[in-house]
PDB file of N, CA and C in Angstrom:
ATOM      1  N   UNK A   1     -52.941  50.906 -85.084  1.00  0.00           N
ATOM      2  CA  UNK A   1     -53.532  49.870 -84.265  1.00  0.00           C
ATOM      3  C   UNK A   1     -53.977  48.729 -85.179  1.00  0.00           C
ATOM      4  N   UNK A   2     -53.760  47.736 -84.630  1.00  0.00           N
ATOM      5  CA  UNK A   2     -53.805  46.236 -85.582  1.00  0.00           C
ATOM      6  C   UNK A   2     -55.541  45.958 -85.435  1.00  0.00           C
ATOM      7  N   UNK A   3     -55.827  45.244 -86.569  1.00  0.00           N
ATOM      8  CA  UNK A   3     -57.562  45.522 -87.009  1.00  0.00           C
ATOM      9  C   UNK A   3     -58.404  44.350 -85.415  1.00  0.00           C
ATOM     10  N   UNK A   4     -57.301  43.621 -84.983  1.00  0.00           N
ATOM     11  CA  UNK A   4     -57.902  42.630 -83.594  1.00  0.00           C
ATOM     12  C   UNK A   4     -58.205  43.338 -82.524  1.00  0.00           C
ATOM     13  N   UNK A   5     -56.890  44.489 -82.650  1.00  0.00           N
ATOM     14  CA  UNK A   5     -57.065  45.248 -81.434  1.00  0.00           C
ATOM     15  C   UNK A   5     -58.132  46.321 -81.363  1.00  0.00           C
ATOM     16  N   UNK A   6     -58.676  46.737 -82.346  1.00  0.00           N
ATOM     17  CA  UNK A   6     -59.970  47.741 -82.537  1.00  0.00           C
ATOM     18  C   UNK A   6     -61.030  46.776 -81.937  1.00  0.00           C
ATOM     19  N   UNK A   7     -60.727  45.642 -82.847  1.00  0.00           N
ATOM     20  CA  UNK A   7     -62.459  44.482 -82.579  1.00  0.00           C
ATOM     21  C   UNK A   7     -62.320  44.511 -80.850  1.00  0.00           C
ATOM     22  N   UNK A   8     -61.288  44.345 -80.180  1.00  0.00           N
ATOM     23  CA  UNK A   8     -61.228  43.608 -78.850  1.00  0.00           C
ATOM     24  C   UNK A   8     -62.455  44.961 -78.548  1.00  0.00           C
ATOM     25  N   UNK A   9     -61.621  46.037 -78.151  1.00  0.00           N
ATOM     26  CA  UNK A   9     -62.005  47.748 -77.651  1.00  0.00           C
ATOM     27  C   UNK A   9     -63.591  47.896 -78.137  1.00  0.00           C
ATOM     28  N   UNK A  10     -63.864  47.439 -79.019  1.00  0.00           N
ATOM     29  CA  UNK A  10     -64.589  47.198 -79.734  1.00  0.00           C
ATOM     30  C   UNK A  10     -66.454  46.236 -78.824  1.00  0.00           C
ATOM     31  N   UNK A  11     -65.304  45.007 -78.916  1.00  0.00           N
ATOM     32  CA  UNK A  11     -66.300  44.326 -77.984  1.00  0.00           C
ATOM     33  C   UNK A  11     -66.060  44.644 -76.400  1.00  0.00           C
ATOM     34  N   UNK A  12     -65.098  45.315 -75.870  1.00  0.00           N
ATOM     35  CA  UNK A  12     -65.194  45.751 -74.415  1.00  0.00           C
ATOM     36  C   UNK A  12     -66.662  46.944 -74.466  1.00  0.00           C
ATOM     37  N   UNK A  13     -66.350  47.660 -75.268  1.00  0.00           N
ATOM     38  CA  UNK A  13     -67.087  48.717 -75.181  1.00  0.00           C
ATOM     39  C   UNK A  13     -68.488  48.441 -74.958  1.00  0.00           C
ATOM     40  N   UNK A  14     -68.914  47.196 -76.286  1.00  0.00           N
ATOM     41  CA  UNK A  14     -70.328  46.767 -76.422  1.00  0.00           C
ATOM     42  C   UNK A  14     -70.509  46.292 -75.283  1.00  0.00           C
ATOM     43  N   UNK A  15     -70.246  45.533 -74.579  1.00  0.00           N
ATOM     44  CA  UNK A  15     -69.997  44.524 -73.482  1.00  0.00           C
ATOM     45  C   UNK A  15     -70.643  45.199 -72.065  1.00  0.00           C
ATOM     46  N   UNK A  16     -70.265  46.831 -71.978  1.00  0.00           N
ATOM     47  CA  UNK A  16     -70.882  46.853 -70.695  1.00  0.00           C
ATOM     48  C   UNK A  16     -72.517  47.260 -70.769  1.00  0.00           C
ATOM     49  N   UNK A  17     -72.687  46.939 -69.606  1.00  0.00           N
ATOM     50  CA  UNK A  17     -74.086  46.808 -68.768  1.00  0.00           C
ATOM     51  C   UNK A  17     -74.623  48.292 -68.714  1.00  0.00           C
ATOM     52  N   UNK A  18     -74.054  48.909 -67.729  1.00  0.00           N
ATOM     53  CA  UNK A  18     -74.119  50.054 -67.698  1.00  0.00           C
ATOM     54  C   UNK A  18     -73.863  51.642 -67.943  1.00  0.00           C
ATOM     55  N   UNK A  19     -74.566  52.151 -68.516  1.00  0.00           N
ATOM     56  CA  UNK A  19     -73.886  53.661 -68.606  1.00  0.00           C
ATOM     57  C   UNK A  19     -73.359  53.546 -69.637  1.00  0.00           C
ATOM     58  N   UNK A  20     -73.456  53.797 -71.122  1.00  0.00           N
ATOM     59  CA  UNK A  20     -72.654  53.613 -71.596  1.00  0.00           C
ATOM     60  C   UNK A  20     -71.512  54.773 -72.349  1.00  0.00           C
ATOM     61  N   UNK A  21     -70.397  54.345 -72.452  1.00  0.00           N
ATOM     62  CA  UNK A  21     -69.266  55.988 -72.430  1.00  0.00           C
ATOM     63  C   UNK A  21     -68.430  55.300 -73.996  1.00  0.00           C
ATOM     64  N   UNK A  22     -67.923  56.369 -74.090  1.00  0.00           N
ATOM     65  CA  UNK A  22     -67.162  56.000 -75.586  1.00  0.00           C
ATOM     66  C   UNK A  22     -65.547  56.197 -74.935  1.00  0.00           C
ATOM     67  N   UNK A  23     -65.901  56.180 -73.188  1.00  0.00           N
ATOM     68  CA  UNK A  23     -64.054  56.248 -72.867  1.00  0.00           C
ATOM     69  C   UNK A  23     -63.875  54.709 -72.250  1.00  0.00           C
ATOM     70  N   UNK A  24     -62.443  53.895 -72.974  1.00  0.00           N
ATOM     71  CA  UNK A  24     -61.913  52.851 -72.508  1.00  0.00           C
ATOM     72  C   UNK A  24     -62.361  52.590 -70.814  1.00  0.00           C
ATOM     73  N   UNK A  25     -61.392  53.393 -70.187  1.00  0.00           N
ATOM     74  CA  UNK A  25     -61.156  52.824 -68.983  1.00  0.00           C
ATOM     75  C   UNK A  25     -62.203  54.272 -68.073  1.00  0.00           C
ATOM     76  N   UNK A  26     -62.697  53.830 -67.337  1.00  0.00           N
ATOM     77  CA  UNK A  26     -63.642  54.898 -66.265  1.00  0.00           C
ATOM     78  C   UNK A  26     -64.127  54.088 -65.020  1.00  0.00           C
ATOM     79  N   UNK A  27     -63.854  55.408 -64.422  1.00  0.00           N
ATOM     80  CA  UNK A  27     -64.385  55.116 -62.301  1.00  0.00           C
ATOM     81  C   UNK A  27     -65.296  54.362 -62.336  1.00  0.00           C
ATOM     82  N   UNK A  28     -65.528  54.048 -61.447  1.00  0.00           N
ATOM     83  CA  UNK A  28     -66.710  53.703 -60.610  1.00  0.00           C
ATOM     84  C   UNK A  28     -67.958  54.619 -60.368  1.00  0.00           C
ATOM     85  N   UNK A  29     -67.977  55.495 -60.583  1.00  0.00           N
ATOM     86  CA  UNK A  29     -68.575  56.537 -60.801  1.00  0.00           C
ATOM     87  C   UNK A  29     -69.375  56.281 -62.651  1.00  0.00           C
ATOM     88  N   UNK A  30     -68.465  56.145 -63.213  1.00  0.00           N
ATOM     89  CA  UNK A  30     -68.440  56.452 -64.621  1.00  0.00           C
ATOM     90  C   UNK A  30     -68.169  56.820 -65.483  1.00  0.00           C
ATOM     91  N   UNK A  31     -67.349  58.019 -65.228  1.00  0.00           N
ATOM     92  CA  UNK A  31     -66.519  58.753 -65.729  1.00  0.00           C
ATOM     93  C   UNK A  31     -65.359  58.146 -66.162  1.00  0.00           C
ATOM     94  N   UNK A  32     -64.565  59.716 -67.186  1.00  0.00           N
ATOM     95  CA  UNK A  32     -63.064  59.165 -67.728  1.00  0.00           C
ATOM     96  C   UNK A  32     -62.073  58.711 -65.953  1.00  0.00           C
ATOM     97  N   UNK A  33     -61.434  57.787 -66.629  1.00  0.00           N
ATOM     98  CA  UNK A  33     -60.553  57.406 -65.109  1.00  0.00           C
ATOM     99  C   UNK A  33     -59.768  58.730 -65.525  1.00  0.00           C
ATOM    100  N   UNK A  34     -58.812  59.181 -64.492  1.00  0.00           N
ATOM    101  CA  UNK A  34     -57.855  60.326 -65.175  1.00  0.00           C
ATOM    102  C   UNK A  34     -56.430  59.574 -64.663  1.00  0.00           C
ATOM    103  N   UNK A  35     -55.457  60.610 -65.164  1.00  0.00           N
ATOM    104  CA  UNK A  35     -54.345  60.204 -64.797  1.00  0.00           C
ATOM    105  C   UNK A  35     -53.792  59.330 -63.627  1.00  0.00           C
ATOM    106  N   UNK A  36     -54.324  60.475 -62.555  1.00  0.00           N
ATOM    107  CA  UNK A  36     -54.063  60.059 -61.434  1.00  0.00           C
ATOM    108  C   UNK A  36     -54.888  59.123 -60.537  1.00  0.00           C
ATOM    109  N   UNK A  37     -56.237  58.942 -61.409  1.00  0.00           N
ATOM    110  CA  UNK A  37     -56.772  57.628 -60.804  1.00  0.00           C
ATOM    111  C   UNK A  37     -56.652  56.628 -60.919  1.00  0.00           C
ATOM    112  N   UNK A  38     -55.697  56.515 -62.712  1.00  0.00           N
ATOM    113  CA  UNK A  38     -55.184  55.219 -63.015  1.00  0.00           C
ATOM    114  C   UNK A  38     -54.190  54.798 -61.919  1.00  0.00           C
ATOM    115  N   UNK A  39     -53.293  56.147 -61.872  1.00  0.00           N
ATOM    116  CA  UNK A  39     -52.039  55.835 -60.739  1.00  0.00           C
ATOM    117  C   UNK A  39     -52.270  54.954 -59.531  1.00  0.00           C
ATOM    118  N   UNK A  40     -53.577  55.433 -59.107  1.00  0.00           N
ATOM    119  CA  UNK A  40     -53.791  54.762 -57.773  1.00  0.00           C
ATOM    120  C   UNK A  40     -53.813  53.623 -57.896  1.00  0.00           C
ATOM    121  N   UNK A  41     -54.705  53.114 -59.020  1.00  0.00           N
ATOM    122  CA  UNK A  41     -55.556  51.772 -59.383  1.00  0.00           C
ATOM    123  C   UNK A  41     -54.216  50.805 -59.527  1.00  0.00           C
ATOM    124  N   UNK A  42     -52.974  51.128 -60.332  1.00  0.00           N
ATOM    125  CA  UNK A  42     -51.839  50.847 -60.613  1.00  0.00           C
ATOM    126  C   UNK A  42     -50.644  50.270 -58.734  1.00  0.00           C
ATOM    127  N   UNK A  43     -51.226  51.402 -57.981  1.00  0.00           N
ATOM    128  CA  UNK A  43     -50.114  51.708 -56.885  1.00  0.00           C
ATOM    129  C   UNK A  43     -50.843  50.595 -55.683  1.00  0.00           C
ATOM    130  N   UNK A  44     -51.987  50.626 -56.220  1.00  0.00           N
ATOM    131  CA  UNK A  44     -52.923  49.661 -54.969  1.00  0.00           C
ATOM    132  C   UNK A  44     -52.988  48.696 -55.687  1.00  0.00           C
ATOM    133  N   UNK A  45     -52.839  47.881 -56.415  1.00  0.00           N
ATOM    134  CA  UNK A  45     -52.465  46.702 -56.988  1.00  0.00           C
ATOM    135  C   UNK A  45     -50.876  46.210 -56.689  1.00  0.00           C
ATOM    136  N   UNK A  46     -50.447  46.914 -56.894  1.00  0.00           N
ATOM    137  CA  UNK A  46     -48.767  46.535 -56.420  1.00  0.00           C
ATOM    138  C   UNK A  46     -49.059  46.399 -54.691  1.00  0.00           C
ATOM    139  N   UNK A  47     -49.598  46.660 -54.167  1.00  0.00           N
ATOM    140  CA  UNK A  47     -49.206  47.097 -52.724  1.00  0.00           C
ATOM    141  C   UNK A  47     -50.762  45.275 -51.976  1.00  0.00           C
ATOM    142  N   UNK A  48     -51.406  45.272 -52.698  1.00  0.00           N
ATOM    143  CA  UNK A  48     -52.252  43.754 -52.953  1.00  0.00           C
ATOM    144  C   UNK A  48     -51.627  42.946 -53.558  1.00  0.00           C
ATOM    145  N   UNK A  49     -50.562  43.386 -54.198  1.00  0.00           N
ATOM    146  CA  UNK A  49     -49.835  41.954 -54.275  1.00  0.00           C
ATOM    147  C   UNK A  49     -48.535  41.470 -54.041  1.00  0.00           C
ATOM    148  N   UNK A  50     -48.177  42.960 -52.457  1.00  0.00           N
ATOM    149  CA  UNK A  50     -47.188  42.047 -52.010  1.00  0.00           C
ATOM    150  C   UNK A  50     -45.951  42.710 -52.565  1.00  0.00           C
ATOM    151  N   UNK A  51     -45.674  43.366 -53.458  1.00  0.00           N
ATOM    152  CA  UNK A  51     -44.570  43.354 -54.061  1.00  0.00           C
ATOM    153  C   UNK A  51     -43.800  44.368 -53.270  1.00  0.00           C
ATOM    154  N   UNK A  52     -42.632  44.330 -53.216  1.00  0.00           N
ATOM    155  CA  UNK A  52     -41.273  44.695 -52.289  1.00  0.00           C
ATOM    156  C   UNK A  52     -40.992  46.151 -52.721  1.00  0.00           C
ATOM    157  N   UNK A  53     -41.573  46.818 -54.071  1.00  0.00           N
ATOM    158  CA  UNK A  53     -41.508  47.896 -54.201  1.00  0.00           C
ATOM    159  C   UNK A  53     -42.414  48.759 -54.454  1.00  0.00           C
ATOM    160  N   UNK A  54     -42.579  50.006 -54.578  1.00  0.00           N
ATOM    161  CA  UNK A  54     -43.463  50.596 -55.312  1.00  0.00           C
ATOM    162  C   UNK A  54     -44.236  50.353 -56.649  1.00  0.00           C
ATOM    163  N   UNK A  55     -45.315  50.334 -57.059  1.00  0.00           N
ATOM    164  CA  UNK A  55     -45.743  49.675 -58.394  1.00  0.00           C
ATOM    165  C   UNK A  55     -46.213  51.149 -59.263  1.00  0.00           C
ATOM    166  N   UNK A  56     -45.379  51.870 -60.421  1.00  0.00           N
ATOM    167  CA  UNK A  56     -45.657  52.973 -60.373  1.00  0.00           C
ATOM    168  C   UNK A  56     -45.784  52.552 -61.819  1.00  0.00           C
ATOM    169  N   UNK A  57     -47.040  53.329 -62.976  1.00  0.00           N
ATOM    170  CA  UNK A  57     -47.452  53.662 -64.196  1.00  0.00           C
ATOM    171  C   UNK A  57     -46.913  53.129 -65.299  1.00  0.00           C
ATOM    172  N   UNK A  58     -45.565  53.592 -65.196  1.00  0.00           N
ATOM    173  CA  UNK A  58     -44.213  53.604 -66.175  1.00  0.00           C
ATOM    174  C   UNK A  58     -43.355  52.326 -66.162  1.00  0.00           C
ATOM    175  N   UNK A  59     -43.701  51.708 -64.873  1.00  0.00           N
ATOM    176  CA  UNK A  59     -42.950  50.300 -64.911  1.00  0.00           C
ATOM    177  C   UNK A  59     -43.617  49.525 -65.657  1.00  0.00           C
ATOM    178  N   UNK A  60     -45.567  49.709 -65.477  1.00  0.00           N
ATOM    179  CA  UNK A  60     -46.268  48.389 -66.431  1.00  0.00           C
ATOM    180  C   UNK A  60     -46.177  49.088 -67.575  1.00  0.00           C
ATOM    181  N   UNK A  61     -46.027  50.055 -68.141  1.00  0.00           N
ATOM    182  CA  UNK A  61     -45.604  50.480 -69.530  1.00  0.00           C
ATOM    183  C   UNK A  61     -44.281  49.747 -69.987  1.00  0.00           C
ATOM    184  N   UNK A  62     -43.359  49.322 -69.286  1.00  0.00           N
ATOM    185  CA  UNK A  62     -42.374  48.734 -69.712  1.00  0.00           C
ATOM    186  C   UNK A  62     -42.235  47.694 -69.847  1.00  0.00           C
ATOM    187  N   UNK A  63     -43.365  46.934 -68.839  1.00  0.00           N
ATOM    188  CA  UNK A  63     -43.635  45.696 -68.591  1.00  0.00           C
ATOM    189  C   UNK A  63     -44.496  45.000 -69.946  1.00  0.00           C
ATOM    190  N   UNK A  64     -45.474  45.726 -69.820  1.00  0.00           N
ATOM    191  CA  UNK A  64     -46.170  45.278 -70.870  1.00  0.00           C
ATOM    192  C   UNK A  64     -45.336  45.816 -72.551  1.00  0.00           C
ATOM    193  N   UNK A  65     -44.411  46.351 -72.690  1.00  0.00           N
ATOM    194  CA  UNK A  65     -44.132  46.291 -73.747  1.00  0.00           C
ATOM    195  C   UNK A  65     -42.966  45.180 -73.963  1.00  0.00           C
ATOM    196  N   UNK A  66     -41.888  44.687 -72.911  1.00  0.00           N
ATOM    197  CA  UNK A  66     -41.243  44.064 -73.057  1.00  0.00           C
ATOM    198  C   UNK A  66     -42.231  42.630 -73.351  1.00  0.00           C
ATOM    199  N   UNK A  67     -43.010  42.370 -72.398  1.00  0.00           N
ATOM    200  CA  UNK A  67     -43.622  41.542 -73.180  1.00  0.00           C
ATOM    201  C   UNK A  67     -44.123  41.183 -74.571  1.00  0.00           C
ATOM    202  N   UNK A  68     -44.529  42.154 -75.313  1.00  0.00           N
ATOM    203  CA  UNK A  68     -45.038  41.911 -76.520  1.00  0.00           C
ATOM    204  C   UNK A  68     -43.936  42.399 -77.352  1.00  0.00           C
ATOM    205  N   UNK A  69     -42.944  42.789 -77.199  1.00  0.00           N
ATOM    206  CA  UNK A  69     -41.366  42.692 -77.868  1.00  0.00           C
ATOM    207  C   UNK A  69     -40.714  41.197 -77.699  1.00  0.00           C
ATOM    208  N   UNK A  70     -41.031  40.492 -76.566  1.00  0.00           N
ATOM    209  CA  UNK A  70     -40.542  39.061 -76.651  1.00  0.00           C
ATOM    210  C   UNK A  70     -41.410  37.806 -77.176  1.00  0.00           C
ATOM    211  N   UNK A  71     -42.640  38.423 -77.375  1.00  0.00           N
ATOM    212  CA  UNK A  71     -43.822  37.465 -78.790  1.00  0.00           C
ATOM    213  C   UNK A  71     -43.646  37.993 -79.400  1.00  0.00           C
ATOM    214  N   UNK A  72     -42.932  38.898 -79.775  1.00  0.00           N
ATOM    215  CA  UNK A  72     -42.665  39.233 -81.893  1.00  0.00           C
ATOM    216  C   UNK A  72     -43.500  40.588 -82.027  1.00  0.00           C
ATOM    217  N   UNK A  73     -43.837  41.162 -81.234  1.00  0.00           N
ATOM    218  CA  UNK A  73     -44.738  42.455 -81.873  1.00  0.00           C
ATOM    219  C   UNK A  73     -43.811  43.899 -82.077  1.00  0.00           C
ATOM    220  N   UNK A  74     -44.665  44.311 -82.984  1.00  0.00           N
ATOM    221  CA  UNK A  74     -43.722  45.522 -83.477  1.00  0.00           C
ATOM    222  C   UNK A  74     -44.649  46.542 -83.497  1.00  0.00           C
ATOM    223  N   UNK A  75     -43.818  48.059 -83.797  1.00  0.00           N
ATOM    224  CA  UNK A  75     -44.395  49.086 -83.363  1.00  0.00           C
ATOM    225  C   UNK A  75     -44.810  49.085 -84.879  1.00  0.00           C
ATOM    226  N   UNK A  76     -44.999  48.776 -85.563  1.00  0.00           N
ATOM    227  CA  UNK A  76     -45.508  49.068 -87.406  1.00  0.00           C
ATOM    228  C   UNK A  76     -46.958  48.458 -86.992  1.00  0.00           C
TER     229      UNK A  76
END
């Protein structure tokens, strides 16, 4: 992981208000999000915005990597 991307995670972490957790992403509740709550969070965003297909996990994994393969980023 590149030394910007620690600082970002870094300052997300400091950043919240409440509760504080040493996990990235978590419910509403507070807790770790899990797999399948990301899924939802993922499947109800596609479906708010309309889009003509299913919006499933593995597509913004592809999405977001093609993106940062077409600004120059590398897996090193």
């Amino acid at each position: 992981m590149k030394r910007d991307e620690i600082e970002a995670i870094e300052r997300h972490l400091r950043g919240r208000e409440l509760d504080r957790t040493d996990y990235v992403f978590c419910s509403e509740r507070k807790v770790r999000l899990t797999r399948n709550g990301f899924w939802r969070v993922v499947s109800e965003a596609g479906k708010r915005a309309g889009l003509p297909v299913n919006a499933y996990t593995h597509q913004l994994r592809h999405a977001c990597g093609y993106y940062l393969a077409n600004r120059g980023a590398t897996s090193g």
